[in-house]
C-alpha atoms as a PDB file:
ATOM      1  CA  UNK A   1       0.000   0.000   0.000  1.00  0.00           C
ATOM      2  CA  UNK A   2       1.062   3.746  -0.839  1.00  0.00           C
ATOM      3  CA  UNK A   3       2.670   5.448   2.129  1.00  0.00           C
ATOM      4  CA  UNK A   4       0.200   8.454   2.288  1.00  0.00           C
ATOM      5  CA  UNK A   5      -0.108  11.452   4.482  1.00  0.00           C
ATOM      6  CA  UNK A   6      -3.495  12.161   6.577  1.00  0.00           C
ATOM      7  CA  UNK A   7      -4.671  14.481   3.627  1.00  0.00           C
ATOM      8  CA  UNK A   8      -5.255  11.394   1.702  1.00  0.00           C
ATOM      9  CA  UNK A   9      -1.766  12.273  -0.854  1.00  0.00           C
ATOM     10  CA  UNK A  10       1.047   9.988  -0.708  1.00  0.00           C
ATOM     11  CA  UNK A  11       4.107  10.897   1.219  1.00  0.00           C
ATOM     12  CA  UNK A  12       6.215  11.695  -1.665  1.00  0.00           C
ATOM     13  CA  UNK A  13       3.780  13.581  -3.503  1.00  0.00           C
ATOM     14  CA  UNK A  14       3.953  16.254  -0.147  1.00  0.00           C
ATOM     15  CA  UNK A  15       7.286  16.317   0.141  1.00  0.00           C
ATOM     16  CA  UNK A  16       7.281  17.286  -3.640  1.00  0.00           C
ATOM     17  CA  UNK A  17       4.974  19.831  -3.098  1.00  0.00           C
ATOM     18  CA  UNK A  18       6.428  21.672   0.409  1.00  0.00           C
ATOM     19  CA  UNK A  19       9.517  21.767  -2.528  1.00  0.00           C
ATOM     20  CA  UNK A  20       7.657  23.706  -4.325  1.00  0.00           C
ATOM     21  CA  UNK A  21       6.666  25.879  -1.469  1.00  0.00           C
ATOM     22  CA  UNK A  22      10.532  25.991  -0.214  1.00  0.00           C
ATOM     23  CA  UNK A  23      11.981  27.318  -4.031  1.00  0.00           C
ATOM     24  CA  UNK A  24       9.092  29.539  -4.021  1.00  0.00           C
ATOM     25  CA  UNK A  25       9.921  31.489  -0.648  1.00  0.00           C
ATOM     26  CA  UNK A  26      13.322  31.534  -2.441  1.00  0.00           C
ATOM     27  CA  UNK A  27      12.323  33.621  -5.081  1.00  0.00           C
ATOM     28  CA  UNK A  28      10.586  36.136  -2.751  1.00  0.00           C
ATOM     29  CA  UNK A  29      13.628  35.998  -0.536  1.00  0.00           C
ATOM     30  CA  UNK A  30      15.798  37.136  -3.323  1.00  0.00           C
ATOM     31  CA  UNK A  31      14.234  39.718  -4.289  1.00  0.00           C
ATOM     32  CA  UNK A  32      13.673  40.972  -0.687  1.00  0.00           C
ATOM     33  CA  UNK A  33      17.284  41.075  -0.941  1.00  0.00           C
ATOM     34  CA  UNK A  34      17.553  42.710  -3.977  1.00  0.00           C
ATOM     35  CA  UNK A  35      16.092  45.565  -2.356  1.00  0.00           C
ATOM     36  CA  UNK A  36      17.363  45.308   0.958  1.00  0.00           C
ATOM     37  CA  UNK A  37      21.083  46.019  -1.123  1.00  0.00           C
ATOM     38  CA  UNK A  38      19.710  48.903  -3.102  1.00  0.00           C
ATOM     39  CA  UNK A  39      19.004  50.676   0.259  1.00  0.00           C
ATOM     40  CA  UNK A  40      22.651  49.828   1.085  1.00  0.00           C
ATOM     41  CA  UNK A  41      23.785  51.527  -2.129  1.00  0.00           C
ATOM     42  CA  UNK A  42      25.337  48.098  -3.066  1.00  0.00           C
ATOM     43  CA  UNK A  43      23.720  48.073  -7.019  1.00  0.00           C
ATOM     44  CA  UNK A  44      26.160  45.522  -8.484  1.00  0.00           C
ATOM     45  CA  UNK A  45      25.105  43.036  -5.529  1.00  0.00           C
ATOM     46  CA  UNK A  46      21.428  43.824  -5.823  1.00  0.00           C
ATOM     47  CA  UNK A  47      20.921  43.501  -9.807  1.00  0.00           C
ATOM     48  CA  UNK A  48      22.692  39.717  -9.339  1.00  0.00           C
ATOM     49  CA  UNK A  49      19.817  38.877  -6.443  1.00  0.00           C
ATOM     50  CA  UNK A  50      17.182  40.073  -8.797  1.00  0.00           C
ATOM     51  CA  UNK A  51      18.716  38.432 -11.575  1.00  0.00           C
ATOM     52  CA  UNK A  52      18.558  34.974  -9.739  1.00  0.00           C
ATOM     53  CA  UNK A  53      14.912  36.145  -8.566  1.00  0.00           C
ATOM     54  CA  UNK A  54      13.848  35.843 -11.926  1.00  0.00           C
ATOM     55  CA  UNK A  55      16.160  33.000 -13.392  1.00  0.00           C
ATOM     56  CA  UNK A  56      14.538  30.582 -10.230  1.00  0.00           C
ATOM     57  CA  UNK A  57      10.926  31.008 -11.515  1.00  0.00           C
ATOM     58  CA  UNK A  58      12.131  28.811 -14.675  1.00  0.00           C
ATOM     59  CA  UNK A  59      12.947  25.941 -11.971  1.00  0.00           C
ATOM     60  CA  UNK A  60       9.681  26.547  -9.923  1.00  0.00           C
ATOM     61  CA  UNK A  61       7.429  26.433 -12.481  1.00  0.00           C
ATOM     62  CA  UNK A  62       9.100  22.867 -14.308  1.00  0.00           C
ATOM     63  CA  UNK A  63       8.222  21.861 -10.164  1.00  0.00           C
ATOM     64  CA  UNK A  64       4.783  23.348 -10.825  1.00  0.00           C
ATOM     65  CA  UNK A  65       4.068  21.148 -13.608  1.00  0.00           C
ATOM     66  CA  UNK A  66       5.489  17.635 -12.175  1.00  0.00           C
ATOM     67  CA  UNK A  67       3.254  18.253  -8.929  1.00  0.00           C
ATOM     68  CA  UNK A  68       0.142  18.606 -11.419  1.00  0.00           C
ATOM     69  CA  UNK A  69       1.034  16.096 -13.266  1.00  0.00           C
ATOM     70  CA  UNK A  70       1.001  14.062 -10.439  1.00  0.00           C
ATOM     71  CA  UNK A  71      -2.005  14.973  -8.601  1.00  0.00           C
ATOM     72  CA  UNK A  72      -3.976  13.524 -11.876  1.00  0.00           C
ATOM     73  CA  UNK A  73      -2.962  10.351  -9.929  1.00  0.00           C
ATOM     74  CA  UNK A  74      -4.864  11.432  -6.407  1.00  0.00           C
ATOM     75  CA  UNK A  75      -7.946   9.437  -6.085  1.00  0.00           C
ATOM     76  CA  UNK A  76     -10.146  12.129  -3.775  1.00  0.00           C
ATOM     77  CA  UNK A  77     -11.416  15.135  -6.290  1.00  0.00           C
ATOM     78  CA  UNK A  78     -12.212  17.422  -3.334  1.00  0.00           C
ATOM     79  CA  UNK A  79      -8.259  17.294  -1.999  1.00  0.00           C
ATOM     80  CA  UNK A  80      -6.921  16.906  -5.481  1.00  0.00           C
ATOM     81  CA  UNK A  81      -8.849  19.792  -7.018  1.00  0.00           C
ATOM     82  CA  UNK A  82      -7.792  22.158  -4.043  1.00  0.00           C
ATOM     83  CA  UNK A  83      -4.052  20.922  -3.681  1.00  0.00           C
ATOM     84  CA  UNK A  84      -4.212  22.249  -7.636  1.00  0.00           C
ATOM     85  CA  UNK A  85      -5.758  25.400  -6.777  1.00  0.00           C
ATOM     86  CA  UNK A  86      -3.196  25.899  -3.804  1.00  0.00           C
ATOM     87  CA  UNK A  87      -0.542  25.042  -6.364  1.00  0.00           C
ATOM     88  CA  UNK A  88      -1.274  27.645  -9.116  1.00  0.00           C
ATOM     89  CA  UNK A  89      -1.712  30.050  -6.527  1.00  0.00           C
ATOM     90  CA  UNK A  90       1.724  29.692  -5.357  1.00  0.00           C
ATOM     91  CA  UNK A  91       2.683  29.883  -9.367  1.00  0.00           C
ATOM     92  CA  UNK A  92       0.971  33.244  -9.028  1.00  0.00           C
ATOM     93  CA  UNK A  93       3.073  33.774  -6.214  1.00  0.00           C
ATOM     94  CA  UNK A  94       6.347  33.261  -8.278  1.00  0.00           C
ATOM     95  CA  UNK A  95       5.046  35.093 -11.170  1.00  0.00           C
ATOM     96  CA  UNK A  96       4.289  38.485  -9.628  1.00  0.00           C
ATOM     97  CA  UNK A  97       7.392  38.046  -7.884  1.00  0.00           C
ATOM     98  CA  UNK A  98       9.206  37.154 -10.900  1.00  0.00           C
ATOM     99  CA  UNK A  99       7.389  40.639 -12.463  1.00  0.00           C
ATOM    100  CA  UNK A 100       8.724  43.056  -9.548  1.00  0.00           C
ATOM    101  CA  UNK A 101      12.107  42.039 -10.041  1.00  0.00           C
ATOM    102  CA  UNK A 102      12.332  42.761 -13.448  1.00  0.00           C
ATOM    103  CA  UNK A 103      10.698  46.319 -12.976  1.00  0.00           C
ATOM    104  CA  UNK A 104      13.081  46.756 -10.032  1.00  0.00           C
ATOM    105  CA  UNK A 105      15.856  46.217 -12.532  1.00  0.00           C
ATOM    106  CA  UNK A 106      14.629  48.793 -14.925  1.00  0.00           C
ATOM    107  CA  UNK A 107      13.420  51.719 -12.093  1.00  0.00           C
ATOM    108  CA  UNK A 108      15.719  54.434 -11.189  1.00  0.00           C
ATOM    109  CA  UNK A 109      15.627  53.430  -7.743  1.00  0.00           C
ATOM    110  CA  UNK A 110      18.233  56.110  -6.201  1.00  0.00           C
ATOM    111  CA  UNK A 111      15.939  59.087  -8.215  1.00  0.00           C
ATOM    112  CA  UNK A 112      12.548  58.113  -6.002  1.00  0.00           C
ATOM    113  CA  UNK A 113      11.008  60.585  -3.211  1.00  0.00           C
ATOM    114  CA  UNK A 114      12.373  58.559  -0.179  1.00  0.00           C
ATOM    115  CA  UNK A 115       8.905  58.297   0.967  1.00  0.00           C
ATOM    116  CA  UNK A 116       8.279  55.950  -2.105  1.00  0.00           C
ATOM    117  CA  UNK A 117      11.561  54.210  -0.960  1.00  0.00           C
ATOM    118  CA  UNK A 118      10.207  53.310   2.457  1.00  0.00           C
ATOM    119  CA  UNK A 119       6.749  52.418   0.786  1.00  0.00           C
ATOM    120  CA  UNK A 120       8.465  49.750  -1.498  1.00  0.00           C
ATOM    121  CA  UNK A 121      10.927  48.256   1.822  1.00  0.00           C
ATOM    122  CA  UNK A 122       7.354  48.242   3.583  1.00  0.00           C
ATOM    123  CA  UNK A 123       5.787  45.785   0.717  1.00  0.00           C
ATOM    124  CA  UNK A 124       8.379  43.873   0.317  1.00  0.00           C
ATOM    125  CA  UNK A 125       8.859  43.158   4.204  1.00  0.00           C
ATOM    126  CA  UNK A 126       5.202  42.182   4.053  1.00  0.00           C
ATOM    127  CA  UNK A 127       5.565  39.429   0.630  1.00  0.00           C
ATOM    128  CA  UNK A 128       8.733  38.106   2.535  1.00  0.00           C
ATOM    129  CA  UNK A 129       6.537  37.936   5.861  1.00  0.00           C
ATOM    130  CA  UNK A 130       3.271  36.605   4.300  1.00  0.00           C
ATOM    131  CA  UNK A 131       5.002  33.629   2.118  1.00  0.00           C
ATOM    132  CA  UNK A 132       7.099  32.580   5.132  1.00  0.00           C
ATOM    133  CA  UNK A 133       4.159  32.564   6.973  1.00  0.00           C
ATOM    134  CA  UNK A 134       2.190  30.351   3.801  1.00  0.00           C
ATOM    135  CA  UNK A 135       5.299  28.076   4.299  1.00  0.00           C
ATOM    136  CA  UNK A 136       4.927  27.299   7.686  1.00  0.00           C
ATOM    137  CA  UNK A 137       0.919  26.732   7.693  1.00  0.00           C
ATOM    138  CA  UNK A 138       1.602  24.097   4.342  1.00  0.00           C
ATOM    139  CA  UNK A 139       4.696  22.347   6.335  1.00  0.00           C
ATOM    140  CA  UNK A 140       2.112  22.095   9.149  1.00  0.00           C
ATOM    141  CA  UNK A 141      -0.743  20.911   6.935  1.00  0.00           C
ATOM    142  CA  UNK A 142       1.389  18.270   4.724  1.00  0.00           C
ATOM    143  CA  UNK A 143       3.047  17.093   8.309  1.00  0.00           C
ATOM    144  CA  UNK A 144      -0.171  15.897   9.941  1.00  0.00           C
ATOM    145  CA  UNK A 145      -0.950  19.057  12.092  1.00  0.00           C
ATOM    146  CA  UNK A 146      -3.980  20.744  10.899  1.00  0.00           C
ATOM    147  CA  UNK A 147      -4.578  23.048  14.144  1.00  0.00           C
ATOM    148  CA  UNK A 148      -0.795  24.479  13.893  1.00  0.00           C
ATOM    149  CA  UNK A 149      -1.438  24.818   9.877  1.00  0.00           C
ATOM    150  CA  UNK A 150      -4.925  26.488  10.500  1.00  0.00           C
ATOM    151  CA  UNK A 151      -3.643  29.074  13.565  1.00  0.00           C
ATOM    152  CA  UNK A 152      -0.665  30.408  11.177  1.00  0.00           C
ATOM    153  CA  UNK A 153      -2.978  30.970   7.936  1.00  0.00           C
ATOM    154  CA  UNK A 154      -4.390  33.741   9.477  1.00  0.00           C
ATOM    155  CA  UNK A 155      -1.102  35.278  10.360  1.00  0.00           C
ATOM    156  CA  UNK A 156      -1.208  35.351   6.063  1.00  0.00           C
ATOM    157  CA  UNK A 157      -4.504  37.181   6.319  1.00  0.00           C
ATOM    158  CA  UNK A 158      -3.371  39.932   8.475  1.00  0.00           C
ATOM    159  CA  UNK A 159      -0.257  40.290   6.716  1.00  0.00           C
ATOM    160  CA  UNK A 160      -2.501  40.914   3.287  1.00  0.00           C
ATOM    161  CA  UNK A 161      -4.173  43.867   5.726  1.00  0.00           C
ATOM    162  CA  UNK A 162      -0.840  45.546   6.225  1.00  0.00           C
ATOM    163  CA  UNK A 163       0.117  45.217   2.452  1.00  0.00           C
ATOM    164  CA  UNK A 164      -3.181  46.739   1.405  1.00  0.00           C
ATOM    165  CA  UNK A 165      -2.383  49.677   3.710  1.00  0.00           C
ATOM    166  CA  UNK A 166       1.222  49.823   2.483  1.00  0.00           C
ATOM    167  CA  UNK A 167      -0.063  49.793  -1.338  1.00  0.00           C
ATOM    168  CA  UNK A 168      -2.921  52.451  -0.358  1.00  0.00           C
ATOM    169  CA  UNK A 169      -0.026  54.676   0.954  1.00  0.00           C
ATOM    170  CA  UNK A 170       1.616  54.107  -2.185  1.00  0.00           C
ATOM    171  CA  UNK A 171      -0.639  55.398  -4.299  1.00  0.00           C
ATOM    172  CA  UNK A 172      -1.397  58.397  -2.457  1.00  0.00           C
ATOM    173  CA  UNK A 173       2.762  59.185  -2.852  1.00  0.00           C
ATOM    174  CA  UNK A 174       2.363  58.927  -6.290  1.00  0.00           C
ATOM    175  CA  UNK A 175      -0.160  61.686  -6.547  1.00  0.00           C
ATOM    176  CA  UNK A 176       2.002  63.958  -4.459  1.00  0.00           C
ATOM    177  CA  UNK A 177       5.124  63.145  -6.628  1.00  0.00           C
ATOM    178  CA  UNK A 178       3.451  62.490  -9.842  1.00  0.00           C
ATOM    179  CA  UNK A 179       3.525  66.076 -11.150  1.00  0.00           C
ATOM    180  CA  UNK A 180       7.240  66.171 -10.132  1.00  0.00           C
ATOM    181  CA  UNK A 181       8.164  62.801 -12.236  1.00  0.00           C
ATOM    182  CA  UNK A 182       9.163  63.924 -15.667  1.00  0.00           C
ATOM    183  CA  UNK A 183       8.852  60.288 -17.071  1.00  0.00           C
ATOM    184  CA  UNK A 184       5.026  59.242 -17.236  1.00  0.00           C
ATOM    185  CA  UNK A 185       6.601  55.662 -18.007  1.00  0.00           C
ATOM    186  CA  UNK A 186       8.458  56.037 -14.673  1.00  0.00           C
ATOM    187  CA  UNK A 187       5.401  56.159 -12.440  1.00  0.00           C
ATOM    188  CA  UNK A 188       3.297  53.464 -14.559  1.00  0.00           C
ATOM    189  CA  UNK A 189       6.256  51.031 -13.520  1.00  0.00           C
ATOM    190  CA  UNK A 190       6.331  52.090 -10.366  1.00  0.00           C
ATOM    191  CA  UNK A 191       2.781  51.937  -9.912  1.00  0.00           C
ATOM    192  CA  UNK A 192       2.878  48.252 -11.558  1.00  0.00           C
ATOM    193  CA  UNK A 193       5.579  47.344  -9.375  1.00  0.00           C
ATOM    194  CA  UNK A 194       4.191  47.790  -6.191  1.00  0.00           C
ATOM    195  CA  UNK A 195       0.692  46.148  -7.086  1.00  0.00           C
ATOM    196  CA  UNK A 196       2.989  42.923  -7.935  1.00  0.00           C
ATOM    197  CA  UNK A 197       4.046  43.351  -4.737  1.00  0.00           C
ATOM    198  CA  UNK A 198       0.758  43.579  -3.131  1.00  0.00           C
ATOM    199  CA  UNK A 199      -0.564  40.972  -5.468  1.00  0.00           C
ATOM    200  CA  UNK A 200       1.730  38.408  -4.023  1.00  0.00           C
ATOM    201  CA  UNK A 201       0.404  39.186  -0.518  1.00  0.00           C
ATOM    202  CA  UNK A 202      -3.037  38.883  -2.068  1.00  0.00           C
ATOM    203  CA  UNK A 203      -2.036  35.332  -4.119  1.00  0.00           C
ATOM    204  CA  UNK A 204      -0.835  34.051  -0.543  1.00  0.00           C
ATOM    205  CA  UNK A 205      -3.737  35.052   1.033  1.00  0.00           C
ATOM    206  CA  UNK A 206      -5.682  32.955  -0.971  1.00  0.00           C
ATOM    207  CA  UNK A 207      -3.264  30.020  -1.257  1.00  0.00           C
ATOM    208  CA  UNK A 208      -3.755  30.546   2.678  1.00  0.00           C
ATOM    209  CA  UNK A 209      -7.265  29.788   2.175  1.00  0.00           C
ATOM    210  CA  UNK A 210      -6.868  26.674   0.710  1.00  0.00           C
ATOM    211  CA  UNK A 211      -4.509  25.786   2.910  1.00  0.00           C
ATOM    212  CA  UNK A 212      -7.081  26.572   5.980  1.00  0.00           C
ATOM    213  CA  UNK A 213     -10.110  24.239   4.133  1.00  0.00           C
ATOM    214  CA  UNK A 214      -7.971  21.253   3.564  1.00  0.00           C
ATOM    215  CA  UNK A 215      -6.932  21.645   7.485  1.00  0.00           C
ATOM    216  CA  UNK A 216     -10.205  21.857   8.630  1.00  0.00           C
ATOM    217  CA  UNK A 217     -11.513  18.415   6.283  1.00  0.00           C
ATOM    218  CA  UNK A 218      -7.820  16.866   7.842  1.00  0.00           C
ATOM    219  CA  UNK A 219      -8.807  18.046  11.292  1.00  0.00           C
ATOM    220  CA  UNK A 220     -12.791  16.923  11.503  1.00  0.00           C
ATOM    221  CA  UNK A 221     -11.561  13.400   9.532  1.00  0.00           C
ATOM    222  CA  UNK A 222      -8.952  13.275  12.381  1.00  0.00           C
ATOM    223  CA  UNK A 223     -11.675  13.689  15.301  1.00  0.00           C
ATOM    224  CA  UNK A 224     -14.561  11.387  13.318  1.00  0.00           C
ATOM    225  CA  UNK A 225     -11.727   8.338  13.585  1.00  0.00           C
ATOM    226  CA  UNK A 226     -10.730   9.093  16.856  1.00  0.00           C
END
């Protein structure tokens, strides 16, 4: 018999997928460091963390694809179809991160209000925060804890909260700046960049979700076999 988890997926098919999760959180983390060097002044450094931001989303997403390939395999439609959703959301997750960096590589960083600066370390503290945090609840959920997985999901859900206000401030600095930015392409990137941001907090959030119903089916199967 198939060595399977208590969410009803085999053993290796999890491990696969927390994988996933782990080269995922890598792509965020790089390009939290990408920006964390630009505040240093250290360019050279920073462009070479974005770089390998956006050369790792080729490796997650050949991952993605072998993980969906294999859930055609899983037998319950109600766990497969949501492990698929979760998956594709964390795709999402690469992608918009995989989108910042590139605009990051193209914005005049050192020419933005510093308000805008502190906007944009704000953001990208809360993707780094909020996809830890997504990485924690699905280690939990895949390792047979559904209460641990469940309590940490919503630390995703507040984390969204702060990256809505963060965005919201955002926009407001580019209408007091906006007049002063002589390049109208300028502030469409930046504007672009910092909803990929914020769409990565929003991507988690819902990955989050998924994570939180497949807990709760783990956690009530858990208690009816008891």
């Amino acid at each position: 018999m198939e060595d399977v988890t208590t969410l009803g997926i085999s053993k290796e098919l999890a491990a696969a997928i927390l994988e996933y999760a782990e080269e995922v959180y890598g792509i965020v983390d790089k390009l939290r460091s990408g920006i964390k060097l630009l505040r240093s002044m250290n360019t050279g450094e920073s462009m070479k963390e974005l770089a390998n931001a956006i050369r790792a989303d080729t490796k997650a997403d050949a991952m993605r694809r072998e993980i969906l390939l294999a859930l055609t395999e899983v037998k319950g439609g109600y766990v497969r179809e949501r492990v698929a959703r979760l998956v594709r959301r964390l795709d999402l997750v690469s992608e918009q991160t995989k989108e910042a960096a590139r605009d990051l590589t193209l914005l005049p960083y050192f020419e933005l209000p510093a308000e805008i600066k502190e906007v944009i370390d704000e953001l990208s503290k809360n993707v780094q925060e909020s996809v830890k945090a997504l990485l924690k609840s699905l280690t939990a959920l895949m390792n047979g804890r559904p209460e641990e997985a469940i309590k940490i999901s919503r630390n995703v859900e507040e984390i969204e909260e702060e990256a809505d206000n963060a965005f919201l401030m955002g926009k407001r600095l580019l209408m007091k700046y906006g007049s002063k930015m002589r390049n109208a392409a300028i502030i469409l990137m930046l504007f672009n960049f910092m909803q990929s941001l914020e769409n990565v907090t929003d991507y988690s959030e819902d990955a989050g979700d998924y994570i939180r119903t497949l807990a709760l089916r783990e956690k009530s199967g858990s208690q009816t076999t008891s």
